[in-house]
C-alpha atoms as a PDB file:
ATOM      1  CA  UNK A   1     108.617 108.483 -85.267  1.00  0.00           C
ATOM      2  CA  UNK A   2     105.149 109.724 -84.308  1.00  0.00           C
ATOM      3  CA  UNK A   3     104.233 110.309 -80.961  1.00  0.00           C
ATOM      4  CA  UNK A   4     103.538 107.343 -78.646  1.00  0.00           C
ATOM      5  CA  UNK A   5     100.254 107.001 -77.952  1.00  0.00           C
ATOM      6  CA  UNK A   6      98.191 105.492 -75.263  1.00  0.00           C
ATOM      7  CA  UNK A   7      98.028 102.001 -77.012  1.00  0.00           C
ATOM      8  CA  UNK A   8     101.474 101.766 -75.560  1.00  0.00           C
ATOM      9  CA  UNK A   9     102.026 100.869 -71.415  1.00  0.00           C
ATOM     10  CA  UNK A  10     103.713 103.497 -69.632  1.00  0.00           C
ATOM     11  CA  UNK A  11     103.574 105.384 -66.617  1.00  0.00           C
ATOM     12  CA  UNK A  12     100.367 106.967 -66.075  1.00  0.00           C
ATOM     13  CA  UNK A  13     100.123 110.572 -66.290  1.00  0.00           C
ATOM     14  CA  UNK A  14      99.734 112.708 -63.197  1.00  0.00           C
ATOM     15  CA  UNK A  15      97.470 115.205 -63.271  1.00  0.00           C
ATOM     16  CA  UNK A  16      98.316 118.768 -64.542  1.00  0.00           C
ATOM     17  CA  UNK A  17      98.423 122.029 -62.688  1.00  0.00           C
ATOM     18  CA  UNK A  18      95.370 124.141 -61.819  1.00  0.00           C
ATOM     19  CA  UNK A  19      94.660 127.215 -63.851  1.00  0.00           C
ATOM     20  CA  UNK A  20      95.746 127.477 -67.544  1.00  0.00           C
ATOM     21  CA  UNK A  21      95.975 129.602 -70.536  1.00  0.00           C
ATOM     22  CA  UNK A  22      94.286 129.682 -73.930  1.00  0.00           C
ATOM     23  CA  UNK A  23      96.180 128.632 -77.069  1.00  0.00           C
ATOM     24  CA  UNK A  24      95.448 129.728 -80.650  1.00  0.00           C
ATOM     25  CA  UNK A  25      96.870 126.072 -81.537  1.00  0.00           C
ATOM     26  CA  UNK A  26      94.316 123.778 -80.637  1.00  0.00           C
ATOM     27  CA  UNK A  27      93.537 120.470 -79.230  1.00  0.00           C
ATOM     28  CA  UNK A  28      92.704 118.928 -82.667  1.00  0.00           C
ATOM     29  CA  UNK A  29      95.812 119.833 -84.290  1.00  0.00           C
ATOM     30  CA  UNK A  30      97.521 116.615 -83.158  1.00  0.00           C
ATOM     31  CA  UNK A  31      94.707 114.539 -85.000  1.00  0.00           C
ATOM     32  CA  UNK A  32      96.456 115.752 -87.906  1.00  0.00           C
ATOM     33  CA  UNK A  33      98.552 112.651 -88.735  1.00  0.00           C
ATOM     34  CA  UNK A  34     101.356 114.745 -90.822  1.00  0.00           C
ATOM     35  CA  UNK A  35     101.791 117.192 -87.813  1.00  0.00           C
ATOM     36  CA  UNK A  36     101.729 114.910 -85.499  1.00  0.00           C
ATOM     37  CA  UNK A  37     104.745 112.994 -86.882  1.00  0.00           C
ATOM     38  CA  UNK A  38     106.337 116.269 -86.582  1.00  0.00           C
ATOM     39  CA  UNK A  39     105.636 117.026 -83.397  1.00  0.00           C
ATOM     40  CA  UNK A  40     106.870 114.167 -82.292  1.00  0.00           C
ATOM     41  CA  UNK A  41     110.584 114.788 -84.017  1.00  0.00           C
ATOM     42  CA  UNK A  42     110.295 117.914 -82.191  1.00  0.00           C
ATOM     43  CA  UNK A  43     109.203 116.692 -78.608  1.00  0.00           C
ATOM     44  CA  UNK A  44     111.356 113.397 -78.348  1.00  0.00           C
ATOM     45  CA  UNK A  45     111.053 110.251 -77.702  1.00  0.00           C
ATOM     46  CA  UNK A  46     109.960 109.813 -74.006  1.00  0.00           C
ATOM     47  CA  UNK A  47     106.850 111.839 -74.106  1.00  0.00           C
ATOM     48  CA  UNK A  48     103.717 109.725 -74.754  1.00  0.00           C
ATOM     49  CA  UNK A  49     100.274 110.734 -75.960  1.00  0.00           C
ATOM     50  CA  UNK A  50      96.915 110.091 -74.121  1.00  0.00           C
ATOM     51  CA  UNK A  51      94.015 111.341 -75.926  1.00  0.00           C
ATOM     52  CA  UNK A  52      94.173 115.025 -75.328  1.00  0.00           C
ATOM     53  CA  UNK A  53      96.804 115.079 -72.757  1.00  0.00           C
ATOM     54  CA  UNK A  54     101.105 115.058 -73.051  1.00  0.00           C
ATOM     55  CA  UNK A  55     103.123 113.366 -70.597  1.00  0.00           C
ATOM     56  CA  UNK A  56     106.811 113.223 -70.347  1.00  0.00           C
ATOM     57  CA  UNK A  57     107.800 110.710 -67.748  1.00  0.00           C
ATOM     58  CA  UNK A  58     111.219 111.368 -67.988  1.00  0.00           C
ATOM     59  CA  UNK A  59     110.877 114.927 -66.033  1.00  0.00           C
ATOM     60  CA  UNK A  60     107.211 114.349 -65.101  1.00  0.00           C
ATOM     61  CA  UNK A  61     105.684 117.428 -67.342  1.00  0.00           C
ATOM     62  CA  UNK A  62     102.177 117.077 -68.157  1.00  0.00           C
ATOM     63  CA  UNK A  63     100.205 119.108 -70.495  1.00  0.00           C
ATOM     64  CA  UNK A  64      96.702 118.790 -70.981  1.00  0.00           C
ATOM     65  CA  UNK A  65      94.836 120.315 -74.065  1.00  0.00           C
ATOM     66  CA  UNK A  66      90.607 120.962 -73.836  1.00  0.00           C
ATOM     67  CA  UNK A  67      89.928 122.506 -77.226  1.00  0.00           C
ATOM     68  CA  UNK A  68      91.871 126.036 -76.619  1.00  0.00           C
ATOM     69  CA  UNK A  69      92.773 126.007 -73.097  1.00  0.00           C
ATOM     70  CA  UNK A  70      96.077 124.323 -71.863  1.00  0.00           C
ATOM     71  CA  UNK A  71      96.727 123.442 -67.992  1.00  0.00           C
ATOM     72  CA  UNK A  72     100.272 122.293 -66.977  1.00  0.00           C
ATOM     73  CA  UNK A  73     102.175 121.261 -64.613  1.00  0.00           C
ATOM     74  CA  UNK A  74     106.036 119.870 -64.657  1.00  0.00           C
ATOM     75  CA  UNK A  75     109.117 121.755 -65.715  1.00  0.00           C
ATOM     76  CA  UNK A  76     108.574 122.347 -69.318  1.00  0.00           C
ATOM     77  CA  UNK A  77     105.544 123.235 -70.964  1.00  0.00           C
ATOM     78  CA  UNK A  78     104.761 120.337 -73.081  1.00  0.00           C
ATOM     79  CA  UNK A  79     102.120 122.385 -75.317  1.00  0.00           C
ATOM     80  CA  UNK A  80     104.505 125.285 -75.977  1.00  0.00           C
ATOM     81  CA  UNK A  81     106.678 122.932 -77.802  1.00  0.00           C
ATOM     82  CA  UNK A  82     103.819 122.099 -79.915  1.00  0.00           C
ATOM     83  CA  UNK A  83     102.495 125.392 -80.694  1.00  0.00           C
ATOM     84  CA  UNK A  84     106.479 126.080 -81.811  1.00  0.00           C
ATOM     85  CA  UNK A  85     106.587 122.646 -83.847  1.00  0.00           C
ATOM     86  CA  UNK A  86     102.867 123.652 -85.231  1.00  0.00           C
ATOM     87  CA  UNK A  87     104.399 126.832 -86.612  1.00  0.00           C
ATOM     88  CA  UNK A  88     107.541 125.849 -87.710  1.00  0.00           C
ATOM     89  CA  UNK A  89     105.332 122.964 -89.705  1.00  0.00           C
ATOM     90  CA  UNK A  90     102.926 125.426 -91.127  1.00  0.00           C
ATOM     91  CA  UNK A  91     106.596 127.434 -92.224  1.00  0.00           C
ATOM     92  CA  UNK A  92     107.724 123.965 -93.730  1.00  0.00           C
ATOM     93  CA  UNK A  93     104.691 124.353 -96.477  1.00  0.00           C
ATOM     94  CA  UNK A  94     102.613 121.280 -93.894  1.00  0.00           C
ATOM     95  CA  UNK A  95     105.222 118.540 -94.921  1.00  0.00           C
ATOM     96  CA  UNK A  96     103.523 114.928 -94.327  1.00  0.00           C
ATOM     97  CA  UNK A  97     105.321 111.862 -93.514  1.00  0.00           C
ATOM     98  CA  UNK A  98     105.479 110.073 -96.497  1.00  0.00           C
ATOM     99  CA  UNK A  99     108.310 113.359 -97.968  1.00  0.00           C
ATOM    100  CA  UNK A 100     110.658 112.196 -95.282  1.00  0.00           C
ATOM    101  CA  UNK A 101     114.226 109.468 -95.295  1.00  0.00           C
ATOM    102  CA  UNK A 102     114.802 107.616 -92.364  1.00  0.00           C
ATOM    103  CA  UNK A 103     118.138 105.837 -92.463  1.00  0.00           C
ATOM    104  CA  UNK A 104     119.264 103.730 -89.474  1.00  0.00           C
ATOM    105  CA  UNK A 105     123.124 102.721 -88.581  1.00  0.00           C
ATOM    106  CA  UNK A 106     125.198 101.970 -85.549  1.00  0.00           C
ATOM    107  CA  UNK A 107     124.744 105.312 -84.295  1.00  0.00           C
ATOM    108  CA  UNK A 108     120.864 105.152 -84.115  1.00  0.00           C
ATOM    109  CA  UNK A 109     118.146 106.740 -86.478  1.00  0.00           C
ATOM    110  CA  UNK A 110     118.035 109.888 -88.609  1.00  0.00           C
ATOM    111  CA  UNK A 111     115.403 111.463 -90.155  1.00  0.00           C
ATOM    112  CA  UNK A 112     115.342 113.720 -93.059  1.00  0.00           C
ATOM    113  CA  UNK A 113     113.329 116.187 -94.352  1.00  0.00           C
ATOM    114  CA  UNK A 114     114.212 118.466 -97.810  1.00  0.00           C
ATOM    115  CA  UNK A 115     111.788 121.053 -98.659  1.00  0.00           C
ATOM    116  CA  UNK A 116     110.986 122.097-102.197  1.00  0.00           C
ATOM    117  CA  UNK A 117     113.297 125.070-101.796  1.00  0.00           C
ATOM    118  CA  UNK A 118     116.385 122.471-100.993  1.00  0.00           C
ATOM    119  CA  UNK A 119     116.646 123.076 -97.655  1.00  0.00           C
ATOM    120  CA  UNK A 120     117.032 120.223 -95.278  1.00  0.00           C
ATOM    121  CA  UNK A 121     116.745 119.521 -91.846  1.00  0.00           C
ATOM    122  CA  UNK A 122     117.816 116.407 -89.686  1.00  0.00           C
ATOM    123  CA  UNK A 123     116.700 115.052 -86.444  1.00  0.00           C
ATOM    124  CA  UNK A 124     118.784 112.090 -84.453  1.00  0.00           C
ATOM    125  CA  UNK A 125     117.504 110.022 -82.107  1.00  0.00           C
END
């Protein structure tokens, strides 16, 4: 379940807040296609991807990435999720998509992910 991305219609983004902050985890990291498939377990399934910028129409947070510097503007910060799924990848030895189940049922889908150690972890959606 990567992250939607602006191939897909949807509500346009608005525009994020004025000022910002830096970030160590960078605009580029999403261009990593085996992070980004994580990210997107870890930010859900109504925020949507365009080009350097998140939007979540569902609670209208925006987050827009220029190589370190983040500006947002909503009720969650978009990019801080990222920077913890970016981590918590990086912790999961950079997993890539092809090492994960999906298996789908009445309930909906779930994805699966068992690291070397035997550890597992589970998302729903």
């Amino acid at each position: 379940m990567p992250l939607r991305s602006a191939d897909e219609p949807g509500p346009p983004a608005p525009e994020p807040g004025a000022g910002g902050r830096t970030t160590a985890t960078g605009s580029r990291v999403l261009d990593d296609h085996g992070f980004s498939f994580w990210a997107g377990l870890h930010l859900g399934p109504t925020v949507v991807r365009c080009g350097s910028t998140l939007h979540d129409p569902a609670d209208g947070s925006v987050a827009y990435v220029q190589d370190d510097t983040v500006l947002v503007s909503g009720p969650r910060d978009l990019w801080q999720l990222i920077e913890a799924a970016h981590r918590s990848w990086l912790d999961h030895n950079r997993p890539r998509r092809e090492w994960f189940t999906v298996e789908a049922g009445p309930e909906g889908l779930l994805v699966g992910y068992t690291a070397p150690d035997g550890s597992s972890t589970r998302w729903s959606s």
